[in-house]
ModelCIF file with pLDDT and N, C-alpha, C, O atoms, coordinates in Angstrom:
data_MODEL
#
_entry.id   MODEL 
#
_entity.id                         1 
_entity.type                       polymer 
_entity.pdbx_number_of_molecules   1 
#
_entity_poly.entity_id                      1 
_entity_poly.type                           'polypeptide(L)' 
_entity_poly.nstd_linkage                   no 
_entity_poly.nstd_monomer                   no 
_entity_poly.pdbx_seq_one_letter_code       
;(UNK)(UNK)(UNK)(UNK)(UNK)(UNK)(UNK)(UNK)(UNK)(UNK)(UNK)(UNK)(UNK)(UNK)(UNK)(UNK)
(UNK)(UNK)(UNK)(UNK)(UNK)(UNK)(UNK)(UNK)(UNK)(UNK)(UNK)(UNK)(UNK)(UNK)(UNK)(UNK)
(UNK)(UNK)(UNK)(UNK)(UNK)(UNK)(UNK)(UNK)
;
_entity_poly.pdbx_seq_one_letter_code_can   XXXXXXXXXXXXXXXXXXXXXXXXXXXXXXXXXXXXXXXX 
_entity_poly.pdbx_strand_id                 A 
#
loop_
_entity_poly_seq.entity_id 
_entity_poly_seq.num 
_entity_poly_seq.mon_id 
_entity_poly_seq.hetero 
1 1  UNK n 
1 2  UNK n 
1 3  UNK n 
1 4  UNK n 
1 5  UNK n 
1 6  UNK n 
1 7  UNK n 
1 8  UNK n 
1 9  UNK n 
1 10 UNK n 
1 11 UNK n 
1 12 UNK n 
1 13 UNK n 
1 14 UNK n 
1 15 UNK n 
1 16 UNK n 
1 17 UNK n 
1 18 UNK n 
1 19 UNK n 
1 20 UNK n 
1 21 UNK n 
1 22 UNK n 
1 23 UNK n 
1 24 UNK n 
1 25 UNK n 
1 26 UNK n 
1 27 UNK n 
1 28 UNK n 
1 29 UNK n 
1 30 UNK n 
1 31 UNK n 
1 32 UNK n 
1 33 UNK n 
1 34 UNK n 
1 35 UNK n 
1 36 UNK n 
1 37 UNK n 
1 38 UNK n 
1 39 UNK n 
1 40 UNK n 
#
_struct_asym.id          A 
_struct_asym.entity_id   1 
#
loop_
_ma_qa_metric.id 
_ma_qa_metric.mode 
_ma_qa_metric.name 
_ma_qa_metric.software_group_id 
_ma_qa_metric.type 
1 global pLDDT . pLDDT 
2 local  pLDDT . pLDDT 
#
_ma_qa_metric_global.metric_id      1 
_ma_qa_metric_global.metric_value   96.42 
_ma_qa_metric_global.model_id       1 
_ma_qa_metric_global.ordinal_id     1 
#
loop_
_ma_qa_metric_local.label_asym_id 
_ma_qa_metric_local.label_comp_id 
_ma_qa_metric_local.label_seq_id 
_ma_qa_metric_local.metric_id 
_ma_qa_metric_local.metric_value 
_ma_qa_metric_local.model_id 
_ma_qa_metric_local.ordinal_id 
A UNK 1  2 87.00 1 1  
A UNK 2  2 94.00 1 2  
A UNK 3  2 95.00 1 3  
A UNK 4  2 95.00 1 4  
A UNK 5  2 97.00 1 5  
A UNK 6  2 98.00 1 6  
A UNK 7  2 97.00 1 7  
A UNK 8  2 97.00 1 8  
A UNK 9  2 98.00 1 9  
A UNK 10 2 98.00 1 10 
A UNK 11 2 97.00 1 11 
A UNK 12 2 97.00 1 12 
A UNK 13 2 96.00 1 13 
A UNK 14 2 96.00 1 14 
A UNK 15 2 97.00 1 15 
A UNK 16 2 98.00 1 16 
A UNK 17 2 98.00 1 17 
A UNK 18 2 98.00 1 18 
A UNK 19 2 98.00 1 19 
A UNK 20 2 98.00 1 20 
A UNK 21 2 98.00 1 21 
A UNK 22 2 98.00 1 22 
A UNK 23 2 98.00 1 23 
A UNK 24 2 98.00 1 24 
A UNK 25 2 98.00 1 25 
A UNK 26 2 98.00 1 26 
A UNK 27 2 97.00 1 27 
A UNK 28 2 98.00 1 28 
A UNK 29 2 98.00 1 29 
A UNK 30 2 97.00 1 30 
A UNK 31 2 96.00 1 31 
A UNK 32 2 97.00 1 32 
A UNK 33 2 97.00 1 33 
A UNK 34 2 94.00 1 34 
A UNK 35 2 93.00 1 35 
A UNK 36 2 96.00 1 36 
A UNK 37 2 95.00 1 37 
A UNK 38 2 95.00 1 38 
A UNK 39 2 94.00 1 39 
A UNK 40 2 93.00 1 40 
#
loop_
_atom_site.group_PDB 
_atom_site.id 
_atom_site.type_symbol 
_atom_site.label_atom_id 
_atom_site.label_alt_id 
_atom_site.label_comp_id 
_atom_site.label_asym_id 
_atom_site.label_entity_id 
_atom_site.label_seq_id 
_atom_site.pdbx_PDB_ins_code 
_atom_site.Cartn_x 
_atom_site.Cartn_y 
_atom_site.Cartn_z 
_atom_site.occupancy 
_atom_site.B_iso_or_equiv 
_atom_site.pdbx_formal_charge 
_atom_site.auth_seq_id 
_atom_site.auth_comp_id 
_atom_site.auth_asym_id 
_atom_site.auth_atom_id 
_atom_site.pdbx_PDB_model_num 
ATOM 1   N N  . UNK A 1 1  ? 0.791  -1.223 0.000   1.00 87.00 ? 1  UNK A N  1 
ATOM 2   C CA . UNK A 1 1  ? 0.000  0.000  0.000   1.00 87.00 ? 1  UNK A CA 1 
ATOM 3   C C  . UNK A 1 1  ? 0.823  1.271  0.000   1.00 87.00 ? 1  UNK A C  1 
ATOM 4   O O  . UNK A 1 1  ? 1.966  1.251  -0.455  1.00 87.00 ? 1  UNK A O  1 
ATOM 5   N N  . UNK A 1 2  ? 0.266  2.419  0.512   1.00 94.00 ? 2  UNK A N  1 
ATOM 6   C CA . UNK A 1 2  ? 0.993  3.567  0.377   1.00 94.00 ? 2  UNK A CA 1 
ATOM 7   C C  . UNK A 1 2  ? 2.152  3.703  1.165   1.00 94.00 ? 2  UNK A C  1 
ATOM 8   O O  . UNK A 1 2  ? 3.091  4.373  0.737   1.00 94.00 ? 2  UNK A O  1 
ATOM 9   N N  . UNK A 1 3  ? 2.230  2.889  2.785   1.00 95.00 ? 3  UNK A N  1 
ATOM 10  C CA . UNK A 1 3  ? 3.607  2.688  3.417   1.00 95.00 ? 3  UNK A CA 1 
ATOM 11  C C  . UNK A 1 3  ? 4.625  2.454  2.201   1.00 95.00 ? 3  UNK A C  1 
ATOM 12  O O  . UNK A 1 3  ? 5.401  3.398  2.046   1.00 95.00 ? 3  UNK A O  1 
ATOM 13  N N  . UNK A 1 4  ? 4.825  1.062  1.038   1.00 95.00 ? 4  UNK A N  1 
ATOM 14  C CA . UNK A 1 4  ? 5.396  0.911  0.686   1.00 95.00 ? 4  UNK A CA 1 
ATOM 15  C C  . UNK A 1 4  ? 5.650  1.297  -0.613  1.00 95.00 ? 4  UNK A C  1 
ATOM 16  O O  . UNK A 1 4  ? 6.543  0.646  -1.155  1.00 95.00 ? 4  UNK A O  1 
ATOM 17  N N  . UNK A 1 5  ? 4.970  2.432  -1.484  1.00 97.00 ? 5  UNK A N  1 
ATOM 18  C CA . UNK A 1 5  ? 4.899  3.195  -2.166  1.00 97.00 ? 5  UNK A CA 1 
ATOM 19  C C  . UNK A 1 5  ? 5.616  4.302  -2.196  1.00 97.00 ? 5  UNK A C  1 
ATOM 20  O O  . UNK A 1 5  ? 6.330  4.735  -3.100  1.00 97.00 ? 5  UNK A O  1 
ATOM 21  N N  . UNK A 1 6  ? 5.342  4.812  -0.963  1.00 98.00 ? 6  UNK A N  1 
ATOM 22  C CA . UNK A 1 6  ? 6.233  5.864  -0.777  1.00 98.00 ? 6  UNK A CA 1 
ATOM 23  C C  . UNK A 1 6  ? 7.649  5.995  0.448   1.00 98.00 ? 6  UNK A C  1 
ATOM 24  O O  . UNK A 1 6  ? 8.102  6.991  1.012   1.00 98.00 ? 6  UNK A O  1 
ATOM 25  N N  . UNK A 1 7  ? 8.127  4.265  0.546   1.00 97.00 ? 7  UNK A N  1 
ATOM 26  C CA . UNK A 1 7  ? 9.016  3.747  0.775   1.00 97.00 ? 7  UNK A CA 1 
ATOM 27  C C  . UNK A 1 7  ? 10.142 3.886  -0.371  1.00 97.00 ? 7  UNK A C  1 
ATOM 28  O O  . UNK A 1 7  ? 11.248 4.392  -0.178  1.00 97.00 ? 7  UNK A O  1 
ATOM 29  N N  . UNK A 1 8  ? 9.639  3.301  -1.719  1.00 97.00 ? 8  UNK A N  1 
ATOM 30  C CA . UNK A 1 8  ? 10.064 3.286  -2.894  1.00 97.00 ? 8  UNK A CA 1 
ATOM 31  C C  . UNK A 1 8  ? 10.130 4.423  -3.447  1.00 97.00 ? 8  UNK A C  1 
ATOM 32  O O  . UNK A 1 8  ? 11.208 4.758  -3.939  1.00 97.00 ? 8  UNK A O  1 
ATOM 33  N N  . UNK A 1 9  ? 8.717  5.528  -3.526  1.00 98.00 ? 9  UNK A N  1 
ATOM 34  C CA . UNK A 1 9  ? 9.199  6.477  -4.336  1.00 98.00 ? 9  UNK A CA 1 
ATOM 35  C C  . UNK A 1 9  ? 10.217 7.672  -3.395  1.00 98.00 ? 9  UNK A C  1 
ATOM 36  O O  . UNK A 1 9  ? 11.035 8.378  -3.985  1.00 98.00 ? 9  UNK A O  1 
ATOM 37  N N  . UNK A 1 10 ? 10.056 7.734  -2.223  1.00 98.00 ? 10 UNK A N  1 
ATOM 38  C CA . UNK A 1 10 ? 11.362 8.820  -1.639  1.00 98.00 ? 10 UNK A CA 1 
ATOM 39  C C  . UNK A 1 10 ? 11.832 8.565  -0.915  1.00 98.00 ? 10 UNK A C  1 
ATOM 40  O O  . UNK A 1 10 ? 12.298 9.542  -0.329  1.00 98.00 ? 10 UNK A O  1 
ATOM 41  N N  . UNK A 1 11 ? 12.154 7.299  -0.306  1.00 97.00 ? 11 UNK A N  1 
ATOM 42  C CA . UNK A 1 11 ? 13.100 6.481  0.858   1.00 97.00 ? 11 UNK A CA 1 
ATOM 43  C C  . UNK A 1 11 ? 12.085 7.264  2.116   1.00 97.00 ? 11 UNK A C  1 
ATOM 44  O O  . UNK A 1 11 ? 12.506 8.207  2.787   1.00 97.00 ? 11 UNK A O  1 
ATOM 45  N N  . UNK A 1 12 ? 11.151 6.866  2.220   1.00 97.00 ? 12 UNK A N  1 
ATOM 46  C CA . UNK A 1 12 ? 10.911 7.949  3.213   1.00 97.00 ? 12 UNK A CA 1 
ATOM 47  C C  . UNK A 1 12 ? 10.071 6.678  4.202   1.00 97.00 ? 12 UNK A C  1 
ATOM 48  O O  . UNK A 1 12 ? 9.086  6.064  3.793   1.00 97.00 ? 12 UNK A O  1 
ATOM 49  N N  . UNK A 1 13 ? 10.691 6.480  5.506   1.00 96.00 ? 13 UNK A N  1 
ATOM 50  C CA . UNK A 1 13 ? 9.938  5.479  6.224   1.00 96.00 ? 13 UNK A CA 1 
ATOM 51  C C  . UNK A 1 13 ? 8.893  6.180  7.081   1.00 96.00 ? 13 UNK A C  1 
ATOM 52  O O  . UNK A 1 13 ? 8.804  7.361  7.418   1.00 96.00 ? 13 UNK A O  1 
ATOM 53  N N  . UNK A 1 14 ? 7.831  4.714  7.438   1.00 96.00 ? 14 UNK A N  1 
ATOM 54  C CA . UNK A 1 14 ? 6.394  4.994  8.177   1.00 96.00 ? 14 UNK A CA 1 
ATOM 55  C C  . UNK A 1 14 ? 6.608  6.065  9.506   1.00 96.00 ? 14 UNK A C  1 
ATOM 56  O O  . UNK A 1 14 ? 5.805  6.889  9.944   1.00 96.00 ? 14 UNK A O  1 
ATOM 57  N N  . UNK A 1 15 ? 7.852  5.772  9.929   1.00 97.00 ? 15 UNK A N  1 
ATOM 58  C CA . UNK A 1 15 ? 7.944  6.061  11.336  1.00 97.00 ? 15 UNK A CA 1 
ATOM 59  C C  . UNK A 1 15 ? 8.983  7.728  11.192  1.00 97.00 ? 15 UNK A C  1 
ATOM 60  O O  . UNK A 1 15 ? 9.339  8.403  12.157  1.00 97.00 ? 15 UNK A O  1 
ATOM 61  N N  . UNK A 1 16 ? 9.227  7.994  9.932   1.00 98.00 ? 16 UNK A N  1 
ATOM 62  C CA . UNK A 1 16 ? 9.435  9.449  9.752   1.00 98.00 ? 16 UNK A CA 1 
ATOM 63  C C  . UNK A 1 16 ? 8.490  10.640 10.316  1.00 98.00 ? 16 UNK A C  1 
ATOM 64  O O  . UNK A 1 16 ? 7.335  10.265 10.518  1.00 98.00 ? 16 UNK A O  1 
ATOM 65  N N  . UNK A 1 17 ? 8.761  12.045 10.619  1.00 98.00 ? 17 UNK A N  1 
ATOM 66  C CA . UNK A 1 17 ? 7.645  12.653 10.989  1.00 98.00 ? 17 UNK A CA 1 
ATOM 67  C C  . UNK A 1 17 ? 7.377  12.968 9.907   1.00 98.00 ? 17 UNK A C  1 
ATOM 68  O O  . UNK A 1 17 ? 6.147  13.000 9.900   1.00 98.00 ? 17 UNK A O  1 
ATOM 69  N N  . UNK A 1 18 ? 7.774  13.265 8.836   1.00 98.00 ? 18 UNK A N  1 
ATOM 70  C CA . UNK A 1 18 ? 6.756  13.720 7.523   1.00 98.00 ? 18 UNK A CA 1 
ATOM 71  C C  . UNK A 1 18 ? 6.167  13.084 6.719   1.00 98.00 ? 18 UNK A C  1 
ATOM 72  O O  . UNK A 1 18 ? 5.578  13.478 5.712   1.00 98.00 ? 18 UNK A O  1 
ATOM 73  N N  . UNK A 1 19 ? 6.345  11.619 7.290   1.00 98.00 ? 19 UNK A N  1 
ATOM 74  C CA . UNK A 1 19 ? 5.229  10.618 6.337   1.00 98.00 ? 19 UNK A CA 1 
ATOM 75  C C  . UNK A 1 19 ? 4.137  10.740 6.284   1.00 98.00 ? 19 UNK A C  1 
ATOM 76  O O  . UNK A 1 19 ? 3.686  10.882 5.147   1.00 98.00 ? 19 UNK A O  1 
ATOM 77  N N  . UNK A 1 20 ? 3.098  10.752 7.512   1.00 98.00 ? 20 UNK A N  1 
ATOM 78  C CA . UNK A 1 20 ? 1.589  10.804 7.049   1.00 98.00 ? 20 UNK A CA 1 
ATOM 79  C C  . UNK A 1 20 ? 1.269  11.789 5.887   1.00 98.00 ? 20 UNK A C  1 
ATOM 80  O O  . UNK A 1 20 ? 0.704  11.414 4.860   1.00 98.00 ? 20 UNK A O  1 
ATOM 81  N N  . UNK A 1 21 ? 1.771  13.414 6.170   1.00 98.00 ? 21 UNK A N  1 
ATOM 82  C CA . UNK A 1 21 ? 1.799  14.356 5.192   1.00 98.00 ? 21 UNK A CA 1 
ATOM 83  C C  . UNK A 1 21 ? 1.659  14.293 3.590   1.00 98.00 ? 21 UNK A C  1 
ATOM 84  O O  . UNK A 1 21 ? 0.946  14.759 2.701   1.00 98.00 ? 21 UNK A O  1 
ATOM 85  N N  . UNK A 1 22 ? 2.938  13.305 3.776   1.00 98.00 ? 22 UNK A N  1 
ATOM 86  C CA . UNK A 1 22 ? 3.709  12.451 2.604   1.00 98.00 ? 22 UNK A CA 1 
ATOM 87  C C  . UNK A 1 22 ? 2.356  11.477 2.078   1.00 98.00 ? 22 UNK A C  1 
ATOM 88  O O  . UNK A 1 22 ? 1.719  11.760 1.063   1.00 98.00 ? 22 UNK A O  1 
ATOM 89  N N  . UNK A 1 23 ? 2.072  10.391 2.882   1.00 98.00 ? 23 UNK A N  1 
ATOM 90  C CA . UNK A 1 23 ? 1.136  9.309  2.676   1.00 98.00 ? 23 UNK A CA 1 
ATOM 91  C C  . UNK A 1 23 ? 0.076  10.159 2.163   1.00 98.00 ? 23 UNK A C  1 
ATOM 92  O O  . UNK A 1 23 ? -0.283 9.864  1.023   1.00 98.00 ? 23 UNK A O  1 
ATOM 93  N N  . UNK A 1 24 ? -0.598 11.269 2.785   1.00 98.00 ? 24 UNK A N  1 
ATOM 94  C CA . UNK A 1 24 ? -1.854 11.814 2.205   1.00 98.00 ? 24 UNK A CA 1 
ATOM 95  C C  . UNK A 1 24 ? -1.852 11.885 1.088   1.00 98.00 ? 24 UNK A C  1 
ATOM 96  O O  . UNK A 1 24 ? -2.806 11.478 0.425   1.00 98.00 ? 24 UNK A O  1 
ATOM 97  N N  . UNK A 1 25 ? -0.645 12.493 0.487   1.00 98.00 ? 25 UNK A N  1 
ATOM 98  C CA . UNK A 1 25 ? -0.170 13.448 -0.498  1.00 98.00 ? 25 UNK A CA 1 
ATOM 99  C C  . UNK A 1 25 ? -0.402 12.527 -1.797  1.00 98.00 ? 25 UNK A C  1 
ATOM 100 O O  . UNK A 1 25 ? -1.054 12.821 -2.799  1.00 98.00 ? 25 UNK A O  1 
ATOM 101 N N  . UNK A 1 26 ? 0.520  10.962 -1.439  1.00 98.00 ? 26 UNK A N  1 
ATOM 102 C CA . UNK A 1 26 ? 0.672  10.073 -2.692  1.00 98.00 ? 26 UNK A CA 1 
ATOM 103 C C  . UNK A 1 26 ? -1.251 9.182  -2.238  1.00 98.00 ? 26 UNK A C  1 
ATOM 104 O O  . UNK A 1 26 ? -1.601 8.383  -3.107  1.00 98.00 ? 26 UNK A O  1 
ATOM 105 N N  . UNK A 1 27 ? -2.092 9.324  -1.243  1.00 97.00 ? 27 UNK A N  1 
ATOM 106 C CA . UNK A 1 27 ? -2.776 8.519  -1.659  1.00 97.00 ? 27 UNK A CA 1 
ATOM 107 C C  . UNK A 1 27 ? -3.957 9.387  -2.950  1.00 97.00 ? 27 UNK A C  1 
ATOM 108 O O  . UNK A 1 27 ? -4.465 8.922  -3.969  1.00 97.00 ? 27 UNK A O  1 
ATOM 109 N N  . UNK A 1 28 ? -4.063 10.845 -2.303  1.00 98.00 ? 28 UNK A N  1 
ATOM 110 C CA . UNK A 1 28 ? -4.889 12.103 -2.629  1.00 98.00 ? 28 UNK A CA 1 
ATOM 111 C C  . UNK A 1 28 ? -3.995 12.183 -4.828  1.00 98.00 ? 28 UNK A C  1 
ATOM 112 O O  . UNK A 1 28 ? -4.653 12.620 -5.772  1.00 98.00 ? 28 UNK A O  1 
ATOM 113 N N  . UNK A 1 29 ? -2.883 11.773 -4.934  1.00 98.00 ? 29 UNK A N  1 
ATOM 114 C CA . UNK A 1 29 ? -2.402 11.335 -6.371  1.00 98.00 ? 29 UNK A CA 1 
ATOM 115 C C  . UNK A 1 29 ? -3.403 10.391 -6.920  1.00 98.00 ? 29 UNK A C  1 
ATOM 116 O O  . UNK A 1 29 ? -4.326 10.486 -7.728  1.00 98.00 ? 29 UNK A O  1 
ATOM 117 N N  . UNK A 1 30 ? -2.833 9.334  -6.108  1.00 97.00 ? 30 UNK A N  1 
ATOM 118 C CA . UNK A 1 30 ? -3.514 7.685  -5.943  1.00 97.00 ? 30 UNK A CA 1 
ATOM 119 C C  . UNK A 1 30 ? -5.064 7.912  -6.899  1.00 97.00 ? 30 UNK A C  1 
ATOM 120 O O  . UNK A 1 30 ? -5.345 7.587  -8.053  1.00 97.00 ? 30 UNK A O  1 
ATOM 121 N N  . UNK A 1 31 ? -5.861 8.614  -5.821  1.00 96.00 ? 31 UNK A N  1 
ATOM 122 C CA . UNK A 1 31 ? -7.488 8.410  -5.955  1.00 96.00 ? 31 UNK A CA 1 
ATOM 123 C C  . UNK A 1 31 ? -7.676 9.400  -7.048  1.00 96.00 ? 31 UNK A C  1 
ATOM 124 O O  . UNK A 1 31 ? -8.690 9.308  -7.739  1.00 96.00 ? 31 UNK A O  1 
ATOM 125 N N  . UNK A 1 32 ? -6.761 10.387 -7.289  1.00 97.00 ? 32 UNK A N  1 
ATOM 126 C CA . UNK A 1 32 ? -7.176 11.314 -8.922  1.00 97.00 ? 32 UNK A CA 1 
ATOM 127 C C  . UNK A 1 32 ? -6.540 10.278 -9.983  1.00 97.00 ? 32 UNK A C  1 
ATOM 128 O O  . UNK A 1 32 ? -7.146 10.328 -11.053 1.00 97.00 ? 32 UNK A O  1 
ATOM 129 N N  . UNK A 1 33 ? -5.606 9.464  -9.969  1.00 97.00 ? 33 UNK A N  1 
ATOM 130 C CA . UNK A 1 33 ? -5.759 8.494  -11.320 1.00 97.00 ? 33 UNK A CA 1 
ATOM 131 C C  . UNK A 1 33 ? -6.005 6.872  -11.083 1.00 97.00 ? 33 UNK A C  1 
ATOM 132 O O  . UNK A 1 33 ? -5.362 6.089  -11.783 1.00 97.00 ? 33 UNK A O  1 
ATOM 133 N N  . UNK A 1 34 ? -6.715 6.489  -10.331 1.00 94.00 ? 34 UNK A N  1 
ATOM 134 C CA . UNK A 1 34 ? -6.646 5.095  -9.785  1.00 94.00 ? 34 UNK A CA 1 
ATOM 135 C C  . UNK A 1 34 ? -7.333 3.997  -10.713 1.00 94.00 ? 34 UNK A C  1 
ATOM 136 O O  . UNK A 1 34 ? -7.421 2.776  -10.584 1.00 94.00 ? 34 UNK A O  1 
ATOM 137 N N  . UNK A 1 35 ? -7.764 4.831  -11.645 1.00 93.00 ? 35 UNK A N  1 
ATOM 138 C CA . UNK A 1 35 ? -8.627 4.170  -12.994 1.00 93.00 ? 35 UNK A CA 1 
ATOM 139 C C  . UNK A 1 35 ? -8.106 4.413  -14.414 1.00 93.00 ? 35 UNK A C  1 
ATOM 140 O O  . UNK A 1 35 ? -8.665 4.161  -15.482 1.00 93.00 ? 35 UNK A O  1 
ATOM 141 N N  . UNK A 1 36 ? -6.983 4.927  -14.197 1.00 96.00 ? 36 UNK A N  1 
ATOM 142 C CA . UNK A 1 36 ? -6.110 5.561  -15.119 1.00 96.00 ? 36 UNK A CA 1 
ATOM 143 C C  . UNK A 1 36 ? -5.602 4.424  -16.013 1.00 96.00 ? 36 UNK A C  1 
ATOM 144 O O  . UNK A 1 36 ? -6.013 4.308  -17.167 1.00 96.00 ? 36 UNK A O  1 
ATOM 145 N N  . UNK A 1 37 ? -4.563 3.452  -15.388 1.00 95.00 ? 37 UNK A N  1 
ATOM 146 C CA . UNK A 1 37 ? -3.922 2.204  -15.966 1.00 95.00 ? 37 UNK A CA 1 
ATOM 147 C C  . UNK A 1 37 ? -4.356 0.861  -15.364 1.00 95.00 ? 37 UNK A C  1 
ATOM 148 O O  . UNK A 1 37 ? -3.743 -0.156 -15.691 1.00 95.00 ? 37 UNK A O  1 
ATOM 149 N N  . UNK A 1 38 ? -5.534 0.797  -14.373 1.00 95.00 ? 38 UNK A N  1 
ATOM 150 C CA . UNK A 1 38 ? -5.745 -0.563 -13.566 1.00 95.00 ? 38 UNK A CA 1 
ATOM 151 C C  . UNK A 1 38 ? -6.795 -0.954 -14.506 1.00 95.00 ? 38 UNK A C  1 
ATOM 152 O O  . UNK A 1 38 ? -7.655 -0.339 -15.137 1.00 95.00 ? 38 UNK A O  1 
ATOM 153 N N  . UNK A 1 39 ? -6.391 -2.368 -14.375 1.00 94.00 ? 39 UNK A N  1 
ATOM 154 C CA . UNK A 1 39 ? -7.475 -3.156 -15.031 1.00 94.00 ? 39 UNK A CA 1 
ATOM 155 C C  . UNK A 1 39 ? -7.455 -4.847 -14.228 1.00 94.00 ? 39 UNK A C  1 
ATOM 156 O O  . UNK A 1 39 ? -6.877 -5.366 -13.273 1.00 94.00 ? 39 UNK A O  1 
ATOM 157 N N  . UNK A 1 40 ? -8.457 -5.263 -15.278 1.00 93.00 ? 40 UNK A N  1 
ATOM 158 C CA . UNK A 1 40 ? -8.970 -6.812 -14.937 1.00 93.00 ? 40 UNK A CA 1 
ATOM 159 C C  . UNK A 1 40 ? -7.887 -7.619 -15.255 1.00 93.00 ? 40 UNK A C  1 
ATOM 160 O O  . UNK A 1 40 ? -7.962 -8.839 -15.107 1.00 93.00 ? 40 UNK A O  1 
#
């Protein structure tokens, strides 16, 4: 999920203080293209 998403995209771990910020940031990406390239 987004822990390990944005593990990968900026080295940035759960237990950082600017992760949740961070986590909002890539899920609030996430849900504007989440139908973009997913399929069956």
């Amino acid at each position: 999920g987004a822990r390990g998403m944005v593990k990968v995209a900026l080295d940035l771990a759960a237990d950082h203080p600017d992760f949740p910020a961070v986590r909002d940031e890539f899920l609030a990406r996430y849900q504007a293209r989440m139908t973009r390239e997913t399929v069956v």
